[in-house]
C-alpha atoms as a PDB file:
ATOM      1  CA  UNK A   1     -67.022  81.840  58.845  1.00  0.00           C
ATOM      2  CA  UNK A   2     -67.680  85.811  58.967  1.00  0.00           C
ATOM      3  CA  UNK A   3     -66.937  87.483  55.670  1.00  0.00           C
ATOM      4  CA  UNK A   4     -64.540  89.386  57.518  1.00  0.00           C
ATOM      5  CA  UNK A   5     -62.312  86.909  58.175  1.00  0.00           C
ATOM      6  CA  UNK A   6     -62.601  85.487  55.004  1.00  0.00           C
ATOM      7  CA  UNK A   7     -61.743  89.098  53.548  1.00  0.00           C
ATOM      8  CA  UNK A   8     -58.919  89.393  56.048  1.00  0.00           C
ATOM      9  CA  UNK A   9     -57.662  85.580  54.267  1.00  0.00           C
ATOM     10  CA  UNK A  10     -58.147  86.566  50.663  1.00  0.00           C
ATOM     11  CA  UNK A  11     -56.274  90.271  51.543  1.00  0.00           C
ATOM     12  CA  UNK A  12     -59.587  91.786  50.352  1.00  0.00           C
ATOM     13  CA  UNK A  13     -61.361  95.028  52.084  1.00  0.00           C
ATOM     14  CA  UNK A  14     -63.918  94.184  54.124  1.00  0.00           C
ATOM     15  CA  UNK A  15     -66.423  96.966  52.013  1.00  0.00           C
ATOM     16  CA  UNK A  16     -65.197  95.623  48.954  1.00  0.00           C
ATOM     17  CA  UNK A  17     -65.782  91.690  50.069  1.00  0.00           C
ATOM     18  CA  UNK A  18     -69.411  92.633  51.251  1.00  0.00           C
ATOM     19  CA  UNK A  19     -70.249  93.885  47.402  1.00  0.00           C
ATOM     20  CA  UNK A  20     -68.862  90.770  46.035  1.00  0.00           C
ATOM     21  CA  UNK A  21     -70.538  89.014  47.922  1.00  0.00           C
ATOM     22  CA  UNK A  22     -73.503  90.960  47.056  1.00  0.00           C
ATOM     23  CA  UNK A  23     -72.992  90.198  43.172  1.00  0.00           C
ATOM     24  CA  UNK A  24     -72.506  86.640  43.839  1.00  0.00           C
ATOM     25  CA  UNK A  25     -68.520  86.725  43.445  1.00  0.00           C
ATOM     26  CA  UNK A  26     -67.886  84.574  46.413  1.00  0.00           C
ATOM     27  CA  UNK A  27     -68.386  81.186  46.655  1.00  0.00           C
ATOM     28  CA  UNK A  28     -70.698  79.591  49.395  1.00  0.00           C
ATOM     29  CA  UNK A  29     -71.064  83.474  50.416  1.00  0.00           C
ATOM     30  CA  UNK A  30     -74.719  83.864  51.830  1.00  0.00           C
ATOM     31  CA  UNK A  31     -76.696  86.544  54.027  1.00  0.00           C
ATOM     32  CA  UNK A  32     -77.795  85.495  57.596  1.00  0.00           C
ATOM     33  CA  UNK A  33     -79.805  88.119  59.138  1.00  0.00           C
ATOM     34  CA  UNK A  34     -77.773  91.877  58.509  1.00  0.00           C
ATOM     35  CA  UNK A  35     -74.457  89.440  58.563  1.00  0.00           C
ATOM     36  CA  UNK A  36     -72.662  88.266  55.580  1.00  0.00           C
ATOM     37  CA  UNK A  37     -71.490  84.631  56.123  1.00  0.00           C
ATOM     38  CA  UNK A  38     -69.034  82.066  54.123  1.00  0.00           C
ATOM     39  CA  UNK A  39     -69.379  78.334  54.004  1.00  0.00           C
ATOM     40  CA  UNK A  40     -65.630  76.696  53.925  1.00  0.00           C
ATOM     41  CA  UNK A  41     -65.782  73.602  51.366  1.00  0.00           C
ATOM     42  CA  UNK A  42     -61.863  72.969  51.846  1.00  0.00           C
ATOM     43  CA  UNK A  43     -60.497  72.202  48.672  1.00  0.00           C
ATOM     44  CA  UNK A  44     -64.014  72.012  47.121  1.00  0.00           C
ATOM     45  CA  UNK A  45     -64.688  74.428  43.857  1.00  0.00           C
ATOM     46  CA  UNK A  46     -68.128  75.202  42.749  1.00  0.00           C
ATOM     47  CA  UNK A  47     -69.269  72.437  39.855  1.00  0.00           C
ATOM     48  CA  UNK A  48     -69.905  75.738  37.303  1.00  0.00           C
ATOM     49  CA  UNK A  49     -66.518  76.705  37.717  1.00  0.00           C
ATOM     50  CA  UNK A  50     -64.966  72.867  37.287  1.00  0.00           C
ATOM     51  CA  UNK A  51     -67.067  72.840  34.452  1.00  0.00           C
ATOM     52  CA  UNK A  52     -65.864  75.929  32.646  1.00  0.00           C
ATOM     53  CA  UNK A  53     -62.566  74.942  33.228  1.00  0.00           C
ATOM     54  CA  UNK A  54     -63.203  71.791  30.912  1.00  0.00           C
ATOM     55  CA  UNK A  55     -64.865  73.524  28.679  1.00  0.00           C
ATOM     56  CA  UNK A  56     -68.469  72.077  29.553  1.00  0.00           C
ATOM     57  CA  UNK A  57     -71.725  73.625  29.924  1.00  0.00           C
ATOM     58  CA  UNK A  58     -72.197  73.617  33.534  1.00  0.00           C
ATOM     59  CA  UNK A  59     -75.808  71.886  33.223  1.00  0.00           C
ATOM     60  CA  UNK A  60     -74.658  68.820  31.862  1.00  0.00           C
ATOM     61  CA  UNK A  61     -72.080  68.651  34.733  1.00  0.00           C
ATOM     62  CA  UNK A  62     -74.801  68.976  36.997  1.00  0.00           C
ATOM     63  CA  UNK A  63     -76.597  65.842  35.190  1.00  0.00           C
ATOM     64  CA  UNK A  64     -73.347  63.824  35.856  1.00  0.00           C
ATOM     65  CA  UNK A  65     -73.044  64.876  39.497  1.00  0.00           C
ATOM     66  CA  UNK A  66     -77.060  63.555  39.764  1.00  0.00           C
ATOM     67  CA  UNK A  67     -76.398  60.395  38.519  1.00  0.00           C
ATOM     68  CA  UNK A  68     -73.512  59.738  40.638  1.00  0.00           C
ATOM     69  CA  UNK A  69     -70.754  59.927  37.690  1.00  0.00           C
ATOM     70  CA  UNK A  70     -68.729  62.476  39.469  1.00  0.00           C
ATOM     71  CA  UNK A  71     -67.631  60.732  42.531  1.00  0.00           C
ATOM     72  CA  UNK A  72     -66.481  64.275  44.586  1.00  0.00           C
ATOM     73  CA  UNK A  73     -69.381  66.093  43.858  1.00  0.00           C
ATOM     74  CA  UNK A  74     -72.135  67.388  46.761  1.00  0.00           C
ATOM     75  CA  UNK A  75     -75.159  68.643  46.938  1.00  0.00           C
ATOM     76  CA  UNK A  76     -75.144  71.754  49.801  1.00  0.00           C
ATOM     77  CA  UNK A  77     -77.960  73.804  49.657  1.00  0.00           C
ATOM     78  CA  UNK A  78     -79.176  74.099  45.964  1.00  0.00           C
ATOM     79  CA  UNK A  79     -74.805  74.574  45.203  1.00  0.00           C
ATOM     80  CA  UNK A  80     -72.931  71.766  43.596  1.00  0.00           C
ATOM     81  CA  UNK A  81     -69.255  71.020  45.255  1.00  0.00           C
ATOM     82  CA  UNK A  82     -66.701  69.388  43.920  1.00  0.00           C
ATOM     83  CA  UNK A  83     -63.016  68.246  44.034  1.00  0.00           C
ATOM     84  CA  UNK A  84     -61.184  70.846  41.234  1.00  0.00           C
ATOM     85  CA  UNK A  85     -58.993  67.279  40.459  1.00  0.00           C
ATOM     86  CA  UNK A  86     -62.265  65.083  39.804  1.00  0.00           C
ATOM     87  CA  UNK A  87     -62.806  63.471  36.092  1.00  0.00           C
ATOM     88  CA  UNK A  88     -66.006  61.947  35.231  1.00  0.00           C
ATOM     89  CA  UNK A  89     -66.625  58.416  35.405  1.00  0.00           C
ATOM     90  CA  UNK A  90     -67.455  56.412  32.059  1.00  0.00           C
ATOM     91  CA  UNK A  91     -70.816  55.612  31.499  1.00  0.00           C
ATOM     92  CA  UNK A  92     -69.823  51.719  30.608  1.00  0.00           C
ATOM     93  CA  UNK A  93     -66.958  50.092  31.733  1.00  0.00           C
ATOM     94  CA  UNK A  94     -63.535  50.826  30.213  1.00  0.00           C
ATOM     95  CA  UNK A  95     -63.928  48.453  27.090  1.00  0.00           C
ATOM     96  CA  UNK A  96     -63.155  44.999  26.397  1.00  0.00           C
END
């Protein structure tokens, strides 16, 4: 998707969505060429931001997505993905 029409989605100035793009401020936003792109993850946040939201440091979220105990989570590019609803899976089975 064109930054444009993500700009145009978000009711955001299309000047104003290329510099936030620029400092990093939107997701899956990446340069191709002179043209600003966006990558659409549907209802997919970035794993930093899930993990701020639970009050974890974002690398030890990352260490659960690698071993596999975040069930949502994807790898695209070097960017972790994942459903904003997901909970971790325990490390051992739910007890006895």
């Amino acid at each position: 998707m064109q930054l444009t029409d993500w700009a145009k989605e978000n009711g955001v100035e299309a000047s104003w969505a290329r510099r936030l793009a620029a400092d990093g401020k939107v997701p899956g936003a990446f340069k191709q060429g002179r043209d600003w792109k966006v990558k659409k993850h549907g209802d997919k946040v970035p794993l930093s931001e899930w993990a701020k939201k639970r009050n974890m440091d974002p690398s030890n979220a990352r260490k659960l997505a690698r071993a596999g105990r975040l069930p949502t989570a994807e790898l695209q590019g070097r960017d972790w993905w994942i459903n904003p609803k997901d909970h971790p899976v325990p490390k051992r089975g739910l007890g006895r």
